[in-house]
N, C-alpha and C. Protein backbone atom coordinates (compact mmCIF):
# COMPACT_ATOMS: atom_id res chain seq x y z
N UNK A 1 106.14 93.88 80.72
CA UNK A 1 107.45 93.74 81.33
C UNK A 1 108.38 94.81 80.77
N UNK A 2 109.26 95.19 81.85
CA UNK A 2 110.60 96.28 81.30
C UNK A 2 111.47 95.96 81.76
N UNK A 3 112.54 96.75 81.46
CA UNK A 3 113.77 96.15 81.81
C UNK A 3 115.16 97.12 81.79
N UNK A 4 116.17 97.44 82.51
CA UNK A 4 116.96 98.30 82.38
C UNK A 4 118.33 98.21 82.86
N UNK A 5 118.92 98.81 83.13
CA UNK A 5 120.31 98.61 83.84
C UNK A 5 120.29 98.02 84.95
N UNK A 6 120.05 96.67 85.64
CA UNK A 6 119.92 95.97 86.39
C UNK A 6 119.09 95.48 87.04
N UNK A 7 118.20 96.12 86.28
CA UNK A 7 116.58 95.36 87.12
C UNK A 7 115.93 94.97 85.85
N UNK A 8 114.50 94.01 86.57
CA UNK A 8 113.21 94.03 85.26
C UNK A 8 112.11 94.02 86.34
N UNK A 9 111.26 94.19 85.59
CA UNK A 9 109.61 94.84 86.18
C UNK A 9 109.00 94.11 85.42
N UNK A 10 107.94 92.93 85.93
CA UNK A 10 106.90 92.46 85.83
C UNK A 10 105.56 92.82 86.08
N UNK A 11 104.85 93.28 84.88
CA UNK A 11 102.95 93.42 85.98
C UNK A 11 102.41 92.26 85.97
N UNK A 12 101.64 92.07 86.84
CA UNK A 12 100.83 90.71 86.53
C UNK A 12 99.52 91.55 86.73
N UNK A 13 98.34 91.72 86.02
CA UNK A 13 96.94 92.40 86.48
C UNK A 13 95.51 91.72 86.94
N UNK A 14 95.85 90.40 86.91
CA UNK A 14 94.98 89.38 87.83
C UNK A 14 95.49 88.96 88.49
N UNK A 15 97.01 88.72 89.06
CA UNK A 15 97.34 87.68 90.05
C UNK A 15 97.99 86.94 89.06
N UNK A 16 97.97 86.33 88.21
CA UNK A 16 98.43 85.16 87.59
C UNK A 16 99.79 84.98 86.96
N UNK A 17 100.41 83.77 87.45
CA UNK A 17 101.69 83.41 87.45
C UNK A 17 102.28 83.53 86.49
N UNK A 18 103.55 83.64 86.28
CA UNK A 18 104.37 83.94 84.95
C UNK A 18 105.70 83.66 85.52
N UNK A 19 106.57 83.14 84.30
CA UNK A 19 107.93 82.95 84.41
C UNK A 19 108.73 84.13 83.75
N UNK A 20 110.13 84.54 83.95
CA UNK A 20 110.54 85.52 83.79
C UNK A 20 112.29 84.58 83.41
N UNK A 21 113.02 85.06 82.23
CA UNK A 21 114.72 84.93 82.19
C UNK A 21 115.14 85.78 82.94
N UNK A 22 116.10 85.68 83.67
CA UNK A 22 116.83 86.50 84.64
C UNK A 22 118.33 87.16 83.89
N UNK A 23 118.69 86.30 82.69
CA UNK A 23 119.85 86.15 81.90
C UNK A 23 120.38 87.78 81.92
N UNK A 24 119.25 88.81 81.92
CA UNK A 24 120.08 89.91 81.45
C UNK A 24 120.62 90.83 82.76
N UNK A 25 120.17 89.99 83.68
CA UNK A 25 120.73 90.51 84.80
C UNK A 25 122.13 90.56 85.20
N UNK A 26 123.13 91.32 85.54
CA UNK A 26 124.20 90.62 85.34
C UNK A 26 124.72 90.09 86.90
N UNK A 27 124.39 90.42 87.66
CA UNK A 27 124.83 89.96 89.33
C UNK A 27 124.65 88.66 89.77
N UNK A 28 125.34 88.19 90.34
CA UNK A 28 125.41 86.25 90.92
C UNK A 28 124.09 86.38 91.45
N UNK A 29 123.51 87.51 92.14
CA UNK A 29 122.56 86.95 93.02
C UNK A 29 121.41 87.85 92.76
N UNK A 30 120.15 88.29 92.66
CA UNK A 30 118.76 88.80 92.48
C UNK A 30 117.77 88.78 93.79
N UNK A 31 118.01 90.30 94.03
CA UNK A 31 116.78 90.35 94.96
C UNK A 31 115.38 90.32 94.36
N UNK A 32 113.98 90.09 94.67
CA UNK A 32 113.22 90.06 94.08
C UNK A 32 111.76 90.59 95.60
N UNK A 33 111.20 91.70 94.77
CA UNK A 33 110.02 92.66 95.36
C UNK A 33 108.88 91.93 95.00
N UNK A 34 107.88 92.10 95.34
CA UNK A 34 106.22 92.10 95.10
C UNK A 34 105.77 93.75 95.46
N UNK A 35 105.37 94.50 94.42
CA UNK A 35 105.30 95.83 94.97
C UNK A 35 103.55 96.10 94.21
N UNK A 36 102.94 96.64 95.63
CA UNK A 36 101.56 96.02 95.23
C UNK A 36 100.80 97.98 94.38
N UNK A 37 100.72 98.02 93.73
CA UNK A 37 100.12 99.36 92.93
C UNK A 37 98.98 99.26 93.38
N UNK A 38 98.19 99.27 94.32
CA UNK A 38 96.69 99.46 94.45
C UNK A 38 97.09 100.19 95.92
N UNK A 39 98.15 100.00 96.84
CA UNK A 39 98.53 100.97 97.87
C UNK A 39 100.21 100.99 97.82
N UNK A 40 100.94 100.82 97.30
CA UNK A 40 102.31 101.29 97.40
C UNK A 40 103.20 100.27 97.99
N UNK A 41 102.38 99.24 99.19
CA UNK A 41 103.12 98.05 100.21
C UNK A 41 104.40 97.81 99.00
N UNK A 42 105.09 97.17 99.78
CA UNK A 42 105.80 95.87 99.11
C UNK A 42 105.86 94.77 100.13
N UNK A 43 106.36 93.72 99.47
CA UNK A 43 106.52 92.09 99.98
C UNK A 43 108.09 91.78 99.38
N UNK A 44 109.21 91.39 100.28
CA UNK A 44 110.15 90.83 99.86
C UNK A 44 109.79 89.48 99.25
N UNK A 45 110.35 89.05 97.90
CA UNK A 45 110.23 88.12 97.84
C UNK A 45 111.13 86.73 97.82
N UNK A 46 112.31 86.96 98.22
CA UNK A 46 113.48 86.81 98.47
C UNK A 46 114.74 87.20 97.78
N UNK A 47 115.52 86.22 97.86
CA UNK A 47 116.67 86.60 96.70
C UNK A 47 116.80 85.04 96.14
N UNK A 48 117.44 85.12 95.13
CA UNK A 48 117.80 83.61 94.04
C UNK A 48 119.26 84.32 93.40
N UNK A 49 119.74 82.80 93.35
CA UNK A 49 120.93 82.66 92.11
C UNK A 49 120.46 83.21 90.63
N UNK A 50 121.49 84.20 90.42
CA UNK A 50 120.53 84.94 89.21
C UNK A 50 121.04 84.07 87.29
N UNK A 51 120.16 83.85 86.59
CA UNK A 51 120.45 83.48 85.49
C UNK A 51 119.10 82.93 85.02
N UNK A 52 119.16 82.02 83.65
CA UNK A 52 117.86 81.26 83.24
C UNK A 52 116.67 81.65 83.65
N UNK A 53 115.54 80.70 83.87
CA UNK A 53 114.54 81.36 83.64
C UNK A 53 113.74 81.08 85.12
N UNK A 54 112.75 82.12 85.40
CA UNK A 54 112.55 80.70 86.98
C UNK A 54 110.65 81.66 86.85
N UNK A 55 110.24 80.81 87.81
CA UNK A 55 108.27 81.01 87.39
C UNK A 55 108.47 81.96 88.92
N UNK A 56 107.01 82.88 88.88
CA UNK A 56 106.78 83.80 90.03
C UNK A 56 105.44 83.52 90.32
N UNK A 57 104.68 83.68 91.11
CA UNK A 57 103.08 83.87 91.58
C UNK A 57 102.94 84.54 92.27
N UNK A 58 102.27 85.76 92.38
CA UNK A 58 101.54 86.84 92.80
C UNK A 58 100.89 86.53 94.35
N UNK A 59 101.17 87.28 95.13
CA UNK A 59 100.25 86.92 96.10
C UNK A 59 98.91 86.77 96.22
N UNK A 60 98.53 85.90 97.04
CA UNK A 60 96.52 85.99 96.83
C UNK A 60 96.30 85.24 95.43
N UNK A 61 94.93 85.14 95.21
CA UNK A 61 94.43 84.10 94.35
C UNK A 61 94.12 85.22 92.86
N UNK A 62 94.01 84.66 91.60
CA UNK A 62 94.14 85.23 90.15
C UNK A 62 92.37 85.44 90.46
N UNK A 63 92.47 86.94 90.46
CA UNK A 63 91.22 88.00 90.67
C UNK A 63 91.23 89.25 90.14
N UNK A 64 90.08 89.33 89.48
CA UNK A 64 89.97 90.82 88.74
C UNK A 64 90.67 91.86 90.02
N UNK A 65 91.83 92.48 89.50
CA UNK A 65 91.98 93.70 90.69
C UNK A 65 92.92 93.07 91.48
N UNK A 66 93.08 92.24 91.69
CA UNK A 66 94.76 91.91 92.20
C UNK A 66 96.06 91.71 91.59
N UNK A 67 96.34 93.02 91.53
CA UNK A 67 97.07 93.23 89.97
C UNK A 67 98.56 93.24 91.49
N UNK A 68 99.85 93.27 90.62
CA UNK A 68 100.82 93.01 91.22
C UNK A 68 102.08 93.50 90.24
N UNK A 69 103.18 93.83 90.33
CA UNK A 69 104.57 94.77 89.89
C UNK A 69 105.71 93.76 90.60
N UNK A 70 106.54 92.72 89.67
CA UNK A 70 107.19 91.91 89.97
C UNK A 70 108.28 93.06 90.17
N UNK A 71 109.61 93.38 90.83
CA UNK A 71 110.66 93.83 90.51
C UNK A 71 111.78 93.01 90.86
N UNK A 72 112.82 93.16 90.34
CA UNK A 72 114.01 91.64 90.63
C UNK A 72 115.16 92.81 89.91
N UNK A 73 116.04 93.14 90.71
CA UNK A 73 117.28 93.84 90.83
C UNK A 73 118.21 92.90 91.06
N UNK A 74 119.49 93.33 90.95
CA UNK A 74 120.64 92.73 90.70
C UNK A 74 121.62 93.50 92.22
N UNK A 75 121.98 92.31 93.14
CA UNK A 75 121.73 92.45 94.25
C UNK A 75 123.06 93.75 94.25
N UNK A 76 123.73 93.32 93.39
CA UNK A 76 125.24 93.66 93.62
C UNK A 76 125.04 95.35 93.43
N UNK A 77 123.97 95.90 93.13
CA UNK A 77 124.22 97.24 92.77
C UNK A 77 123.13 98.40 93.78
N UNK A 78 123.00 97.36 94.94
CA UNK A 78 122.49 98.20 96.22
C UNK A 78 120.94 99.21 96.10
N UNK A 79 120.36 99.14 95.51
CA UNK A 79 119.26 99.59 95.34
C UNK A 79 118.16 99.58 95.67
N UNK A 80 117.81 100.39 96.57
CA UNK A 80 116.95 100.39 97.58
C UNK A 80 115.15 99.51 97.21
N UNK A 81 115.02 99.34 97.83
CA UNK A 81 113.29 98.31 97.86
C UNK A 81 112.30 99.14 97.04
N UNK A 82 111.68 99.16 96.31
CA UNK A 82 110.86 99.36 95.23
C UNK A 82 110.14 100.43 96.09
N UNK A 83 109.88 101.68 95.95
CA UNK A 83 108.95 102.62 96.33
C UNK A 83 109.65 103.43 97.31
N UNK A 84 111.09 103.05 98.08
CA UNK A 84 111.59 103.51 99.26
C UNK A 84 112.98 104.65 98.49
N UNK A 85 113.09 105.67 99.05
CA UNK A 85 114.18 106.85 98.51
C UNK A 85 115.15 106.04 98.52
């Protein structure tokens, strides 16, 4: 996991679920990506009330090779969808 001026980045490298604090985010509201590293796609994964802690799951079932790149930005600071200029 990383983390920076308004976003954090999750890998997951089987698929498998994990919870994430949102706390250092600072915006009311959090968009949140599925951005898949084996071809570039992404998956919106919606948006949430941003704070505390909240669980994620990967698309598809926990498999060698279905690795996955959580991203969750902070809506308020306009930043385009994970992979897009």
């Amino acid at each position: 996991a990383t983390r920076g001026d308004g976003y954090i980045m999750v890998y997951s490298g089987n698929g498998s679920g994990f919870s994430v604090n949102t706390d250092s985010l600072s915006g009311k509201t959090v968009n949140a990506w599925w951005y898949n590293p084996r071809d570039g796609s992404i998956q919106s994964a919606g948006n949430f009330s941003g704070g505390g802690s909240r669980s994620f799951d990967p698309p598809g079932a926990v498999a060698e090779d279905n690795d996955w790149v959580l991203v969750l930005d902070d809506a308020s600071r306009g930043f385009n969808a994970p992979g897009t200029p």
